[in-house]
C-alpha atoms as a PDB file:
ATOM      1  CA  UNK A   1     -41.938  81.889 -42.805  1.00  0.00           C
ATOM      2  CA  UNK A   2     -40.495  84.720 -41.157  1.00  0.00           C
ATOM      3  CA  UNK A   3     -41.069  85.565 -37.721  1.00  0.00           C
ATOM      4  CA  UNK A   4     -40.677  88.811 -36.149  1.00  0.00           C
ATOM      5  CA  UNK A   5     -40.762  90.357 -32.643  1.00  0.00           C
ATOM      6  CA  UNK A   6     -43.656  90.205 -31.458  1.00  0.00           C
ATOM      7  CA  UNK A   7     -45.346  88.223 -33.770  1.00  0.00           C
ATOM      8  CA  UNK A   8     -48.272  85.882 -33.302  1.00  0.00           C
ATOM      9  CA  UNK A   9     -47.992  82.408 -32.806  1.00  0.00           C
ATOM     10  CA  UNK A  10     -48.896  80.365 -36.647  1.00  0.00           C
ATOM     11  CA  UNK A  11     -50.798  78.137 -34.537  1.00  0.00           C
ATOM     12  CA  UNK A  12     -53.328  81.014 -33.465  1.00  0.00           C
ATOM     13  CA  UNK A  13     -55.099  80.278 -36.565  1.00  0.00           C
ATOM     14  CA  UNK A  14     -55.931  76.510 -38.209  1.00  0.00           C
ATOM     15  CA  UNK A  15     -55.134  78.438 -41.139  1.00  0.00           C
ATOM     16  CA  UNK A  16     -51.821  80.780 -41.470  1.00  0.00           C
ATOM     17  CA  UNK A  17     -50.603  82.712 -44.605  1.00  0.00           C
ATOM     18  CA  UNK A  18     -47.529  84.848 -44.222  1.00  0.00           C
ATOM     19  CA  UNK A  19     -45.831  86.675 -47.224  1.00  0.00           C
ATOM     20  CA  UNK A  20     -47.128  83.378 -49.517  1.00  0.00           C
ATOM     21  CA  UNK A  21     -45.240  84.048 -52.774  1.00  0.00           C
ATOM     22  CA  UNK A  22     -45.463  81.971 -56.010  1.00  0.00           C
ATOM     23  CA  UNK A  23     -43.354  82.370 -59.285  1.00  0.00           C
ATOM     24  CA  UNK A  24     -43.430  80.361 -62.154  1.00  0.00           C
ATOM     25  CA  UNK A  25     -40.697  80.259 -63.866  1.00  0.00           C
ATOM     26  CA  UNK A  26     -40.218  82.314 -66.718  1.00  0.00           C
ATOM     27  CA  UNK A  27     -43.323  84.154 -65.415  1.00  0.00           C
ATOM     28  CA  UNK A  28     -42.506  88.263 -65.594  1.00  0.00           C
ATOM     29  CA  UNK A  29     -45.536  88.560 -62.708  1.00  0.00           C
ATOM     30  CA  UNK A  30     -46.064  86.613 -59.350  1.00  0.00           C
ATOM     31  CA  UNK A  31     -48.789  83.898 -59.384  1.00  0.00           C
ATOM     32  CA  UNK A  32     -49.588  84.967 -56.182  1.00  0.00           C
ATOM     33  CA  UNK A  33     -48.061  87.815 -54.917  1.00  0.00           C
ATOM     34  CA  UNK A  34     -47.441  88.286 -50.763  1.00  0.00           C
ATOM     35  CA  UNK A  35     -50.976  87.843 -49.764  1.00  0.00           C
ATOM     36  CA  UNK A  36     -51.537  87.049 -46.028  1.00  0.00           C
ATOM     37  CA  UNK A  37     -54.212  85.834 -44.057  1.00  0.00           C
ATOM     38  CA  UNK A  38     -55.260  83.860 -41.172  1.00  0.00           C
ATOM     39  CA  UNK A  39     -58.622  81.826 -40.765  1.00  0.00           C
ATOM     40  CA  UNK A  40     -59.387  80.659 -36.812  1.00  0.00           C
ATOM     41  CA  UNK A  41     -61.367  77.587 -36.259  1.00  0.00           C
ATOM     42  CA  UNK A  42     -65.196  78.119 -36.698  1.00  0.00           C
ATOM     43  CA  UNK A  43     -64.807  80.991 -39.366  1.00  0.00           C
ATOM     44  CA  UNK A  44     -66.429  80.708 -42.472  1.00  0.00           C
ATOM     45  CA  UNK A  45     -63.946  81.582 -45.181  1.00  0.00           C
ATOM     46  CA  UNK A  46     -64.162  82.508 -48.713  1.00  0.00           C
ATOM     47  CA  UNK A  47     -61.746  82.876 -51.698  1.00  0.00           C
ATOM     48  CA  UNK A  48     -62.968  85.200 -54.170  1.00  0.00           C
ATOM     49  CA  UNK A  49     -61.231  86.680 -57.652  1.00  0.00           C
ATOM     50  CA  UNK A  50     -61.237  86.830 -61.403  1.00  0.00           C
ATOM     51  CA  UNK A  51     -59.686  84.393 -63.662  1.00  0.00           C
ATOM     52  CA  UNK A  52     -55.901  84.863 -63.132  1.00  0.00           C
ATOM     53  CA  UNK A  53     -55.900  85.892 -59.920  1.00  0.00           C
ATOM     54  CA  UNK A  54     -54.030  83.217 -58.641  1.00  0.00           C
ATOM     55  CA  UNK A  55     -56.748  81.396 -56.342  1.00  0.00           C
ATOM     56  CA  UNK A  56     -56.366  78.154 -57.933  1.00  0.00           C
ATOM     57  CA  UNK A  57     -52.231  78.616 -57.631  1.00  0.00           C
ATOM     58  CA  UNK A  58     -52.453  79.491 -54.094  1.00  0.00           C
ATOM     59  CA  UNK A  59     -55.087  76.337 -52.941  1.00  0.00           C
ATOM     60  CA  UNK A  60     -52.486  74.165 -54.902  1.00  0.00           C
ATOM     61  CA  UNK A  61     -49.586  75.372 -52.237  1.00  0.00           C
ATOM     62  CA  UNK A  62     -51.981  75.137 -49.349  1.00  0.00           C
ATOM     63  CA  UNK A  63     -52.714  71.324 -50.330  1.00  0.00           C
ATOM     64  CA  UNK A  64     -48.937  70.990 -51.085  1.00  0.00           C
ATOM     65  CA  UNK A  65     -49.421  70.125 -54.655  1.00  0.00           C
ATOM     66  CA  UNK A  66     -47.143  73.194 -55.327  1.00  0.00           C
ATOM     67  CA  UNK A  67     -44.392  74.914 -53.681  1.00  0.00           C
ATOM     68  CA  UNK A  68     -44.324  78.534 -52.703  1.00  0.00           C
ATOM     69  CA  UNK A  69     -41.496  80.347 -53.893  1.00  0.00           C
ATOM     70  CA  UNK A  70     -41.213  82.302 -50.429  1.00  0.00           C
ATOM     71  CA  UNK A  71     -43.370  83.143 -47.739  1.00  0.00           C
ATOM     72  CA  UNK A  72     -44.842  80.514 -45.852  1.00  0.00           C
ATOM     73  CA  UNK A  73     -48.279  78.517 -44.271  1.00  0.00           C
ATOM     74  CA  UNK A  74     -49.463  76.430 -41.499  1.00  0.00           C
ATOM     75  CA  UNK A  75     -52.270  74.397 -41.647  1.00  0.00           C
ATOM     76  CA  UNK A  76     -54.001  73.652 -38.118  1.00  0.00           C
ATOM     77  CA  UNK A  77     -49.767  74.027 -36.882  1.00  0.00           C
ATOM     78  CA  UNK A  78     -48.355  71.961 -39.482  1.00  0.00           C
ATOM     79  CA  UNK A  79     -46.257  73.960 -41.780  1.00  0.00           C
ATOM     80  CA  UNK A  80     -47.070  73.033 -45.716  1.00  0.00           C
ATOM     81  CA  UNK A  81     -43.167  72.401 -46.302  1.00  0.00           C
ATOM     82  CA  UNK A  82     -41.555  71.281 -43.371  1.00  0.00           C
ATOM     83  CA  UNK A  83     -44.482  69.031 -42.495  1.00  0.00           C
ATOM     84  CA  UNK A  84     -46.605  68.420 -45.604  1.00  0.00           C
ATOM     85  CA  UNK A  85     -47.391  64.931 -44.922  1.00  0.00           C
ATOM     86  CA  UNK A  86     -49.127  66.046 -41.947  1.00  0.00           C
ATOM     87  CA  UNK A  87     -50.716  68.510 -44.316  1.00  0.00           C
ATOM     88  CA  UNK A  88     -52.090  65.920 -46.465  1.00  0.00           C
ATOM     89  CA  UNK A  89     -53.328  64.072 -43.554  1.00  0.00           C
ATOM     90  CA  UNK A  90     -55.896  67.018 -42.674  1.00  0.00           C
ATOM     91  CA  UNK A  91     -56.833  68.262 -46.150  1.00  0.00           C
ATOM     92  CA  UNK A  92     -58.807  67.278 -49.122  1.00  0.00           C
ATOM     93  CA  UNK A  93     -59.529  69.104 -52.516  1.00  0.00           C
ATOM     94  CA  UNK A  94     -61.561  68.288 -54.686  1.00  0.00           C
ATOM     95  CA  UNK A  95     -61.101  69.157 -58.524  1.00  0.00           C
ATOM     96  CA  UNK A  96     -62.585  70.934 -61.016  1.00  0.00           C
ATOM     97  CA  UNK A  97     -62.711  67.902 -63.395  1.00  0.00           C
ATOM     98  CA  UNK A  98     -62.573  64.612 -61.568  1.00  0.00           C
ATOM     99  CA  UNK A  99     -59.253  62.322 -61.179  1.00  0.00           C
ATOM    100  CA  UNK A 100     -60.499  59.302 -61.259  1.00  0.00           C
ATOM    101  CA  UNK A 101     -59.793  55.979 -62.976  1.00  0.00           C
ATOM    102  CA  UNK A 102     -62.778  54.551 -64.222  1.00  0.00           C
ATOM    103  CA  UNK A 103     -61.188  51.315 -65.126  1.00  0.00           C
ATOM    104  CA  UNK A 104     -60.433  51.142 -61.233  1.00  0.00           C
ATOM    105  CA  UNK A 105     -62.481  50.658 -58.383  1.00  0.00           C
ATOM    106  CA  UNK A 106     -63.724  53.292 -56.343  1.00  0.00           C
ATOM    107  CA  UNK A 107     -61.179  51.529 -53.597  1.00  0.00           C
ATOM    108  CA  UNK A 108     -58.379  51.362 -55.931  1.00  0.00           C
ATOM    109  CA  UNK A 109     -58.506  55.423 -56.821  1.00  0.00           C
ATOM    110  CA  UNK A 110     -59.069  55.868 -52.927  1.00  0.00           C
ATOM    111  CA  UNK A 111     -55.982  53.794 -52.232  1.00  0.00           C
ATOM    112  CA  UNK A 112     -53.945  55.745 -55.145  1.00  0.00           C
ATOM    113  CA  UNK A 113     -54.463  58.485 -53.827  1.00  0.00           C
ATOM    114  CA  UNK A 114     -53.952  57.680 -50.434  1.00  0.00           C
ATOM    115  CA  UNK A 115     -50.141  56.337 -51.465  1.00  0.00           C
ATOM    116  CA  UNK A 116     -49.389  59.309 -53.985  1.00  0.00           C
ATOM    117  CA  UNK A 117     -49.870  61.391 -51.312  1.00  0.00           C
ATOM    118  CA  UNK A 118     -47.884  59.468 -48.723  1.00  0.00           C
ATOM    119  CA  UNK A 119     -51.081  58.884 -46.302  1.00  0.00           C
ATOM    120  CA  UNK A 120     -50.390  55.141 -46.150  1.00  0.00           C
ATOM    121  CA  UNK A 121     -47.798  52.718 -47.737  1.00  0.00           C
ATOM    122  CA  UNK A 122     -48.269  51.376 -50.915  1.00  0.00           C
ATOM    123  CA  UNK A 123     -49.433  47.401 -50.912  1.00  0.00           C
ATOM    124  CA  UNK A 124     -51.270  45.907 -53.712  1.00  0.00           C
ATOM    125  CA  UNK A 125     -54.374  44.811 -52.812  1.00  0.00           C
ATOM    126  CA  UNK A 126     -57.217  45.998 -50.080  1.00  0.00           C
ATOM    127  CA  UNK A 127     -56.345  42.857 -47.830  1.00  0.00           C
ATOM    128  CA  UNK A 128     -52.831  44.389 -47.335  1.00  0.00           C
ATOM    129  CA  UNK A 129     -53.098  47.321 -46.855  1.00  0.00           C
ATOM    130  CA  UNK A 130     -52.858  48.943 -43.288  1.00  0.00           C
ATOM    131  CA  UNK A 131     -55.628  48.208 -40.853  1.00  0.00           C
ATOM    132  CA  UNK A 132     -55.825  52.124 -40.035  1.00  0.00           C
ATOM    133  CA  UNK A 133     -56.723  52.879 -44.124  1.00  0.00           C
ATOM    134  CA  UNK A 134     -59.335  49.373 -44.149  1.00  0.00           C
ATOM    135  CA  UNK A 135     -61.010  50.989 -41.151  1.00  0.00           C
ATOM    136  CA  UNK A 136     -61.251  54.808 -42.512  1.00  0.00           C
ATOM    137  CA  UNK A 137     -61.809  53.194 -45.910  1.00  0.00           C
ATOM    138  CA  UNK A 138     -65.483  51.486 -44.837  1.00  0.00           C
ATOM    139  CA  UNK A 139     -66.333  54.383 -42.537  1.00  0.00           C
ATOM    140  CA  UNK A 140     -66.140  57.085 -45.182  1.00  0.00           C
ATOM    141  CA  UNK A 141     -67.948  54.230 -47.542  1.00  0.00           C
ATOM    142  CA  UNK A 142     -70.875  53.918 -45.154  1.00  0.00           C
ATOM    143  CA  UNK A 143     -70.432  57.457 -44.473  1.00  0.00           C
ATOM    144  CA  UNK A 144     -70.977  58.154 -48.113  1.00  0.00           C
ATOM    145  CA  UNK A 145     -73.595  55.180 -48.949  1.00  0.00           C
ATOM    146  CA  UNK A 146     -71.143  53.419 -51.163  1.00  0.00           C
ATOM    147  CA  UNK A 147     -70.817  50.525 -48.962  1.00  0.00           C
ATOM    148  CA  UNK A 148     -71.497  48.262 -51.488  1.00  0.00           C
ATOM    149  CA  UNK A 149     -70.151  49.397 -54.354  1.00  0.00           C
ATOM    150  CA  UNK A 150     -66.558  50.236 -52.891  1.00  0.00           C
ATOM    151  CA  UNK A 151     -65.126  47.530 -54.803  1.00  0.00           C
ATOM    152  CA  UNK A 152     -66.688  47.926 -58.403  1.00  0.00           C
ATOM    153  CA  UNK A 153     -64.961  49.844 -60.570  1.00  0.00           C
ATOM    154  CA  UNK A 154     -66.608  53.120 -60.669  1.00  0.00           C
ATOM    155  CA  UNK A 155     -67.488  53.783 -64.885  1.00  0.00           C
END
């Protein structure tokens, strides 16, 4: 991100979008092409645009599955580069077509997840895992009203 005199803070907004560039390579357009927005807390915020525009391209940098090419975004003051563990830690996405493992439990895909995306350290089963991803485990489960079922594989 650049920043320039006089410029307002990227932690103004829980959502910041400077300049947000993204290439592919061997592309002969941008992906997403220096768009720049900012959404404050309480907003309601939508993302509209025809196939190709680039909305799925630029959600995939916000969640830091992708990297921008330039430009630059903070999410609730964590920038998506510098800091995208912390980015991870306050986002979720949901796909288009599911991700899940149906030969795993619905804990198992939780906890793969949870690891690929560097939330909590890897350990093989439930038991060991860390007492902070147990406890947020059973609370979205109850949450959810798949209490019991948390540990049958999901098919």
């Amino acid at each position: 991100m650049r920043s320039r005199p006089g410029a307002r803070s990227y932690a103004q907004g829980v959502i910041r979008v400077e300049d947000l560039v993204k290439r592919y390579k061997k592309a002969e357009t941008n992906a997403v092409d220096g768009i720049s927005f900012q959404v404050k807390a309480g907003e309601f915020f939508v993302l509209l645009g025809p196939n190709g525009a680039g909305k799925t391209t630029m959600i995939s940098i916000l969640t830091t599955t992708l990297s921008p090419t330039s430009g630059g975004a903070t999410i609730d003051g964590s920038d998506i580069v510098r800091e995208a563990s912390a980015v991870r830690r306050k986002v979720g996405i949901i796909f288009q077509r599911p991700s899940l493992d149906q030969n795993l439990t619905a804990e198992e895909n939780v906890r793969f997840h949870a690891v690929l995306y560097g939330i909590f350290p890897y350990a093989p089963t439930y038991g060991l895992m860390a007492r902070g991803y147990r406890a947020k485990v059973e609370e979205l489960a109850k949450l959810l009203g798949i209490a019991r079922d948390i540990h049958k594989p999901v098919k």
